[in-house]
C-alpha atoms as a PDB file:
ATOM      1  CA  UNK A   1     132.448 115.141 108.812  1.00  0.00           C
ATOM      2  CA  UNK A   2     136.030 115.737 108.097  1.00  0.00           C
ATOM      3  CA  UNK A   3     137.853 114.116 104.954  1.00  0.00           C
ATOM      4  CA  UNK A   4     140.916 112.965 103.748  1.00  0.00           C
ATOM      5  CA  UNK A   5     140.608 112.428  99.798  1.00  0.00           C
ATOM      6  CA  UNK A   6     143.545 110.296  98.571  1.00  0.00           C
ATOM      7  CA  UNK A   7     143.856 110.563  94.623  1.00  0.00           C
ATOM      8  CA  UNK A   8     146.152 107.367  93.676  1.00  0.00           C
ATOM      9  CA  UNK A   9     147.279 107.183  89.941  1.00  0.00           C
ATOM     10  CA  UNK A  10     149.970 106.947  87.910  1.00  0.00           C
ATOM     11  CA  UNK A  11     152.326 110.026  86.901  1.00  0.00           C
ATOM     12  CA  UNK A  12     150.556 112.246  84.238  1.00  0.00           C
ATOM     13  CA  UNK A  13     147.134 111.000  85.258  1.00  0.00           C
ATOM     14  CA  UNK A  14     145.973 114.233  86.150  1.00  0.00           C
ATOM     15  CA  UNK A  15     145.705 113.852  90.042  1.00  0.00           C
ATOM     16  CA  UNK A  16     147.050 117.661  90.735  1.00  0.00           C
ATOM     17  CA  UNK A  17     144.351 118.991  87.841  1.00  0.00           C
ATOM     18  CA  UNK A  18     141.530 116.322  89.180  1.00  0.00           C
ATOM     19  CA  UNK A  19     142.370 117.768  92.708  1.00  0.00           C
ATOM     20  CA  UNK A  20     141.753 121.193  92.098  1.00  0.00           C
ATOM     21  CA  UNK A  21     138.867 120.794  90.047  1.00  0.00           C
ATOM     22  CA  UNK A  22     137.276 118.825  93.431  1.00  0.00           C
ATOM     23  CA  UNK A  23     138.955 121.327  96.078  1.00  0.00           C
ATOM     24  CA  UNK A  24     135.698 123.974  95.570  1.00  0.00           C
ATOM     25  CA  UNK A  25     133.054 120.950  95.953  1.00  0.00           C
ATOM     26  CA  UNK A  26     134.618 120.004  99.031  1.00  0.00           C
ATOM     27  CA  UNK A  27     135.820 123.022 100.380  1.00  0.00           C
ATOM     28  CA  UNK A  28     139.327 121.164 100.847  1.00  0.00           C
ATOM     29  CA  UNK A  29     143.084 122.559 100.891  1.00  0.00           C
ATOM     30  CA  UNK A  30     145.183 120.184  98.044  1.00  0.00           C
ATOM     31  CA  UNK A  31     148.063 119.087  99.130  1.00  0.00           C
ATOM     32  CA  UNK A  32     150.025 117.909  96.009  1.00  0.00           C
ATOM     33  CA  UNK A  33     152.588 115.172  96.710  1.00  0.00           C
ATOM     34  CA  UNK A  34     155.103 117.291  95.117  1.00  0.00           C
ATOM     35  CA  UNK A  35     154.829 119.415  97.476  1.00  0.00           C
ATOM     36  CA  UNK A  36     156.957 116.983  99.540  1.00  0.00           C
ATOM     37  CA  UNK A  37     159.498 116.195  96.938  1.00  0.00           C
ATOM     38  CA  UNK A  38     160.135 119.340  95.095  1.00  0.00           C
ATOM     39  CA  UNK A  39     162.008 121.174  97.998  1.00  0.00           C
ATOM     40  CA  UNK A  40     164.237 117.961  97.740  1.00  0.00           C
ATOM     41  CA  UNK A  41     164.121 117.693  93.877  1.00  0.00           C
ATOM     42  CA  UNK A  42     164.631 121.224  93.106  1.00  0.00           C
ATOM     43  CA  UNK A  43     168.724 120.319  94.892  1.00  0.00           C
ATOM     44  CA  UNK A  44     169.273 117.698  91.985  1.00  0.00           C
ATOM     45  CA  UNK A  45     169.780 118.122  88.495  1.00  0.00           C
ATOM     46  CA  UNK A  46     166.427 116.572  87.808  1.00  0.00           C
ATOM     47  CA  UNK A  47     165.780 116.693  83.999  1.00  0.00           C
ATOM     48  CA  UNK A  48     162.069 114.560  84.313  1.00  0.00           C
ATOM     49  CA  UNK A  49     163.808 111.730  82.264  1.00  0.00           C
ATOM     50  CA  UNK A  50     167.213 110.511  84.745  1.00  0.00           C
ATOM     51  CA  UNK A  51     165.936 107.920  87.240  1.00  0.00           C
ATOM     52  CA  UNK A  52     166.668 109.894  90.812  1.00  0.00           C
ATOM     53  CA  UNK A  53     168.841 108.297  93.404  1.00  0.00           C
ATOM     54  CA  UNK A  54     166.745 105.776  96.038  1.00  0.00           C
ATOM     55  CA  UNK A  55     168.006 107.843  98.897  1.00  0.00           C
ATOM     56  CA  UNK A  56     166.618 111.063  98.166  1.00  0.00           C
ATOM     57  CA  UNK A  57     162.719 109.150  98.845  1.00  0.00           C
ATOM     58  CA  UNK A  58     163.623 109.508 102.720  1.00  0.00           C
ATOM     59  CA  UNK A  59     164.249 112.843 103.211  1.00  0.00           C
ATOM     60  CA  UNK A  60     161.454 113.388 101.293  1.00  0.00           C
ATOM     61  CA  UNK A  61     159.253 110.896 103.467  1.00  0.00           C
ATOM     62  CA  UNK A  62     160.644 113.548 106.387  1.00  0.00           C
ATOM     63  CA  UNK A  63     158.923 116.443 104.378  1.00  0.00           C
ATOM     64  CA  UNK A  64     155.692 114.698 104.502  1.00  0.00           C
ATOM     65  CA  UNK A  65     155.826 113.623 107.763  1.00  0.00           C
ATOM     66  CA  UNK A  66     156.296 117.345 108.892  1.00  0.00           C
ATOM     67  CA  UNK A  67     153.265 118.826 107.137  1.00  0.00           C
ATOM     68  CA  UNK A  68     150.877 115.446 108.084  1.00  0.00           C
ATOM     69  CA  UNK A  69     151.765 116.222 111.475  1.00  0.00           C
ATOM     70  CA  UNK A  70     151.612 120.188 111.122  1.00  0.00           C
ATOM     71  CA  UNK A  71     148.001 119.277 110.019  1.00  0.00           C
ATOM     72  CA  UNK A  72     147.289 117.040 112.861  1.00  0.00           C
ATOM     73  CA  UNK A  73     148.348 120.094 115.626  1.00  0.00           C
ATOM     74  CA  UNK A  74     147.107 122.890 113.614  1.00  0.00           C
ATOM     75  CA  UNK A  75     144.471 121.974 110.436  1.00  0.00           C
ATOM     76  CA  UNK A  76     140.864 123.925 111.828  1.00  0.00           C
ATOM     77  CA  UNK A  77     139.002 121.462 112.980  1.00  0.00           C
ATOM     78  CA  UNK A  78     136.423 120.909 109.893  1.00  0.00           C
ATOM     79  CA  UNK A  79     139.114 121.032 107.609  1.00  0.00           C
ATOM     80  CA  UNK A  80     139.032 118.518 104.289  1.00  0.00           C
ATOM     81  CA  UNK A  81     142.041 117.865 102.775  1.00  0.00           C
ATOM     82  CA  UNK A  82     142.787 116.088  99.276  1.00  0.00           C
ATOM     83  CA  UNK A  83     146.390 114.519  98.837  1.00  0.00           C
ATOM     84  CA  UNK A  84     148.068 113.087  95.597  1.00  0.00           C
ATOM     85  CA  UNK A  85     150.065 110.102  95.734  1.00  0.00           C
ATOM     86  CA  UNK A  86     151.726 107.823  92.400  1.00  0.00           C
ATOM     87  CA  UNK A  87     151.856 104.819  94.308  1.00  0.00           C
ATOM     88  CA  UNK A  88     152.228 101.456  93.109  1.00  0.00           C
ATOM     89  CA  UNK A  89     150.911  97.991  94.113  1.00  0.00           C
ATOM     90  CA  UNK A  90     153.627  95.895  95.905  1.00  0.00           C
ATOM     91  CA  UNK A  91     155.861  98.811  96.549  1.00  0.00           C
ATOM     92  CA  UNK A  92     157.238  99.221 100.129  1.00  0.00           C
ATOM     93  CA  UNK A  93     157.874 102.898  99.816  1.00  0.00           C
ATOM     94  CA  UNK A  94     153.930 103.237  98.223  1.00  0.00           C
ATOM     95  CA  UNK A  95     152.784 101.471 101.505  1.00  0.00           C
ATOM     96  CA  UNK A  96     154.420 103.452 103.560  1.00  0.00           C
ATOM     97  CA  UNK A  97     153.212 107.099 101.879  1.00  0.00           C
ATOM     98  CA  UNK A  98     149.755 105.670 102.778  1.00  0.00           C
ATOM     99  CA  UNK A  99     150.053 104.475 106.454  1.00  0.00           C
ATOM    100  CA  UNK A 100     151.350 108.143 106.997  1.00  0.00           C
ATOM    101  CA  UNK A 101     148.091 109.756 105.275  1.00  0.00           C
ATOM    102  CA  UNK A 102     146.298 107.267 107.053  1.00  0.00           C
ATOM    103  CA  UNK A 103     147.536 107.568 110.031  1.00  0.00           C
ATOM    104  CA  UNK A 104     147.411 111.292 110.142  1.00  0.00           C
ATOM    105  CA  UNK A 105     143.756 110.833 109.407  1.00  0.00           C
ATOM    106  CA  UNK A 106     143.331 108.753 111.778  1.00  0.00           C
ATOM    107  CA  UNK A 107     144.666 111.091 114.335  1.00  0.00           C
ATOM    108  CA  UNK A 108     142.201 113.909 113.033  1.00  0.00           C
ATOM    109  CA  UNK A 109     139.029 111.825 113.394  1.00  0.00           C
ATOM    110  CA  UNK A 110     138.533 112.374 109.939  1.00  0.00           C
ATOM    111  CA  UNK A 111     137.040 109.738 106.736  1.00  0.00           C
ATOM    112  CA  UNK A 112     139.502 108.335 104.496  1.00  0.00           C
ATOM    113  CA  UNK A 113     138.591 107.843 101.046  1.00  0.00           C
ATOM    114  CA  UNK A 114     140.992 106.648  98.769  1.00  0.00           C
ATOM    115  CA  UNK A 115     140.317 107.042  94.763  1.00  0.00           C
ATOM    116  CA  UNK A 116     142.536 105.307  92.438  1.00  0.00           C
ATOM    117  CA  UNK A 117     142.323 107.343  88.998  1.00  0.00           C
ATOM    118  CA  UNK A 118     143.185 104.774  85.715  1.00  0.00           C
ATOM    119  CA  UNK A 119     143.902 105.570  82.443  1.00  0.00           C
ATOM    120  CA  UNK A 120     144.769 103.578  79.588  1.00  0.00           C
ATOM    121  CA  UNK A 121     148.364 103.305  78.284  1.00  0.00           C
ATOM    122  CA  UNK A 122     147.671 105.772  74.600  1.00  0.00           C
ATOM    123  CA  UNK A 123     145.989 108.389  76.703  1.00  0.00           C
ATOM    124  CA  UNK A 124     148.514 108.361  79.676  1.00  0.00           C
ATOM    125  CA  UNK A 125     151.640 108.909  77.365  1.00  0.00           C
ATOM    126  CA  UNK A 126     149.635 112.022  75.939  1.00  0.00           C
ATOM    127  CA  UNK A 127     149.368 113.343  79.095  1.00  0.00           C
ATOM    128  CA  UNK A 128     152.526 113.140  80.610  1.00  0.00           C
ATOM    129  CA  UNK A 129     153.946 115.051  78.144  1.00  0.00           C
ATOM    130  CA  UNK A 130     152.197 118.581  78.896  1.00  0.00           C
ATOM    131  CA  UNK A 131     154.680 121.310  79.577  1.00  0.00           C
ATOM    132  CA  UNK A 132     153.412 122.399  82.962  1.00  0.00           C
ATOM    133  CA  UNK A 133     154.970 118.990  84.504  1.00  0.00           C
ATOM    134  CA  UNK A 134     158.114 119.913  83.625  1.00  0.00           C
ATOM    135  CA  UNK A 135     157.698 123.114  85.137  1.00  0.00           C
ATOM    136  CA  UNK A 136     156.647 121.353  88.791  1.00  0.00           C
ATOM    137  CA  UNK A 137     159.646 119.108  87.750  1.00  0.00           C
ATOM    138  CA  UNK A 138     157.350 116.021  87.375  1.00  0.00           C
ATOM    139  CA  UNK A 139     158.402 113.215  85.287  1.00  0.00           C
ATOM    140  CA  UNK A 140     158.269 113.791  81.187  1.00  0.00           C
ATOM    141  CA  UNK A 141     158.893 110.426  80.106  1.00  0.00           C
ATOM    142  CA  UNK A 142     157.057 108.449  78.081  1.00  0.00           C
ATOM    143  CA  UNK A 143     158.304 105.719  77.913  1.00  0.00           C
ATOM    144  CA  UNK A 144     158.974 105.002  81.673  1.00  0.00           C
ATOM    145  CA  UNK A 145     155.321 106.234  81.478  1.00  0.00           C
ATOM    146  CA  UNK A 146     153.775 103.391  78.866  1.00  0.00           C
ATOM    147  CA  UNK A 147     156.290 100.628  80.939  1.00  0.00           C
ATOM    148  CA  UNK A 148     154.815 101.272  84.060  1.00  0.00           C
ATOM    149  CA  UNK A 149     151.313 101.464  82.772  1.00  0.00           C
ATOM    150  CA  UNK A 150     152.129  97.791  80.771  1.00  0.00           C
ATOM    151  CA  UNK A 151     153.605  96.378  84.076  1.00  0.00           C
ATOM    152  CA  UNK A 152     152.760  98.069  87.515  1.00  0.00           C
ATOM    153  CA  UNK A 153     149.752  98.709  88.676  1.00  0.00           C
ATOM    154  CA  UNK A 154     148.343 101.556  90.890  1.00  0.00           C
ATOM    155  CA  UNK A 155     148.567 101.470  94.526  1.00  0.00           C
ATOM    156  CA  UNK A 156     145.191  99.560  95.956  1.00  0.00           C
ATOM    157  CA  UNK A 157     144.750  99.955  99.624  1.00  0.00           C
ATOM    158  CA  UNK A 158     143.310  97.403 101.296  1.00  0.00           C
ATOM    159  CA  UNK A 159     140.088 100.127 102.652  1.00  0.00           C
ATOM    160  CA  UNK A 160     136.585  99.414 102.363  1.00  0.00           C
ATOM    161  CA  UNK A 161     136.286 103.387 100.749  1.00  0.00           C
ATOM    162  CA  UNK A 162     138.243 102.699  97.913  1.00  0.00           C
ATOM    163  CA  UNK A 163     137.557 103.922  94.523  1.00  0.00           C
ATOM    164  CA  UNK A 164     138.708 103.117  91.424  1.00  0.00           C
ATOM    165  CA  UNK A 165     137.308 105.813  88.549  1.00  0.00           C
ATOM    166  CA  UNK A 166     138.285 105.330  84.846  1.00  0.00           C
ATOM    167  CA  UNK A 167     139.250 108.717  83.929  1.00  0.00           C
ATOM    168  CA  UNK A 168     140.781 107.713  80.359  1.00  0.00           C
ATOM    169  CA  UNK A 169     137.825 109.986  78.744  1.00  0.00           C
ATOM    170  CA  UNK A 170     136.912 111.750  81.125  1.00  0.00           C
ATOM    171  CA  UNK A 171     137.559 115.624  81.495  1.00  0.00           C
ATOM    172  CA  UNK A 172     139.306 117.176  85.237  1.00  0.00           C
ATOM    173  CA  UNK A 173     135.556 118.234  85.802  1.00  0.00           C
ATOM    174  CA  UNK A 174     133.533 114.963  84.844  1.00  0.00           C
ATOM    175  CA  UNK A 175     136.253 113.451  86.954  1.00  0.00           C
ATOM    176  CA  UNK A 176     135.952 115.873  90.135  1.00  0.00           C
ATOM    177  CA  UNK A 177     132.074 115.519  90.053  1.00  0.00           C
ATOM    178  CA  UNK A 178     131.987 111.867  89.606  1.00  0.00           C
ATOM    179  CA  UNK A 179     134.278 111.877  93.017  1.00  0.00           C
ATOM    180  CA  UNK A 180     132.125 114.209  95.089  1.00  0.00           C
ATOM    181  CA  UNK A 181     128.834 112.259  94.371  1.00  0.00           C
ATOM    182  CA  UNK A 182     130.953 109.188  95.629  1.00  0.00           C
ATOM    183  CA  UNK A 183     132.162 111.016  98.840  1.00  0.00           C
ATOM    184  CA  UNK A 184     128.287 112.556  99.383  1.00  0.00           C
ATOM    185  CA  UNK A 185     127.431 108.744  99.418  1.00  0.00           C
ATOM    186  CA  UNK A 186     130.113 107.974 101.626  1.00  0.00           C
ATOM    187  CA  UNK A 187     129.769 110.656 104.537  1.00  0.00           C
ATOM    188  CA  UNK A 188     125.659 109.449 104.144  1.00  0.00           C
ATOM    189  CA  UNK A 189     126.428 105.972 104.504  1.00  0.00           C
ATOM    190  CA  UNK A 190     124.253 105.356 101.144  1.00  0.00           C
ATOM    191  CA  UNK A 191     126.671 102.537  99.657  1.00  0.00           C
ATOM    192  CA  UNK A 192     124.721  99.587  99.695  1.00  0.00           C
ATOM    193  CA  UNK A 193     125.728  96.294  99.270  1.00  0.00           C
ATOM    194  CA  UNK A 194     128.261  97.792  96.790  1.00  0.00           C
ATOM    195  CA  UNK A 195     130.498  98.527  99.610  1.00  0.00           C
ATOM    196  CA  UNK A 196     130.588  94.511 101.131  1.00  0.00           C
ATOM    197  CA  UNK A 197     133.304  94.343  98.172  1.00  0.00           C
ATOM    198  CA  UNK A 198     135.961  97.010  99.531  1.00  0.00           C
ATOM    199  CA  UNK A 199     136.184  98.682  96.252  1.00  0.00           C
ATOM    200  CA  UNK A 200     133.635 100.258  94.167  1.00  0.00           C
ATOM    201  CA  UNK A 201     134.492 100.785  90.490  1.00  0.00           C
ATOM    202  CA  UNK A 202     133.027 103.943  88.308  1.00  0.00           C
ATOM    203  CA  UNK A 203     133.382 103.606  84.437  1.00  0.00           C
END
């Protein structure tokens, strides 16, 4: 069965580190979503802490088009993917990062299973800080971090695979495992009644 794990979450989450720690168990490529951006990003004088201009989100929507659909024509057949997304609830652009995931796994025959990763304000500004994001010119900031974790929340699509996983204390591993038991139960069809909610929380 071929998969398309979305990890959902806000910046400095650890959706990139949770991603590779799952790639093995799954035997799937990561495809970061900075991938996408950077090749845009790395044009700007992007310091991680200046807001970036609104326009530069469509070009970078063009990126991601171009590898979904690269995937669709060329990914082997049984291949898994896992993609990173920060998307927020009630954000246009969010919505429309999804619908092209989606849509490109629809094409590809393959499960979507979306896994929103939250983390409590103290923890998140800790993280966000590490000095490998600046390097992958991620955002730094912690305030913009605590702000959007006080008044945005994270992206919830409206699929009856969705996850939502608490990964405040939880290590990159415990994180990754607690994922691919979810996904085993998924591609068995061993939800239960849980799944008659459209969202199944993990603590």
């Amino acid at each position: 069965m071929k998969l398309f794990i979305l990890l959902l979450g806000f910046p400095g989450v650890g959706k990139l580190t949770i991603a590779r720690e799952l790639s093995p168990l799954l035997t799937a490529k990561v495809i970061d979503n900075h991938w996408f951006n950077n090749p845009i990003l790395r044009l700007l004088d992007d310091d991680g802490l200046t807001p970036l201009p609104n326009g530069v989100w469509a070009y970078t929507a063009r990126v991601r088009q171009a590898v979904l659909d690269a995937i669709v024509a060329y990914g082997p057949p049984s291949a898994n993917f896992i993609f990173t997304h920060a998307g927020l609830e009630c954000d246009e652009r969010s919505n429309r990062t999804f619908q092209q995931i989606a849509g490109a796994a629809q094409q590809r025959g393959a499960v979507l299973v979306p896994v929103r990763l939250l983390c409590d304000e103290d923890e998140l500004a800790r993280r966000v800080t590490t000095p490998a994001r600046r390097e992958r010119l991620k955002s730094v900031d912690v305030q913009a971090a605590r702000e959007k974790s006080r008044r945005a929340q994270v992206l919830h699509p409206q699929h009856p695979f969705t996850l939502n996983l608490d990964v405040t204390s939880k290590t990159a591993e415990a994180s990754a495992a607690a994922i691919h038991d979810y996904i085993l139960k998924v591609t068995a069809g061993d939800l239960g009644s849980l799944q008659d909610t459209g969202v199944i929380t993990l603590p």
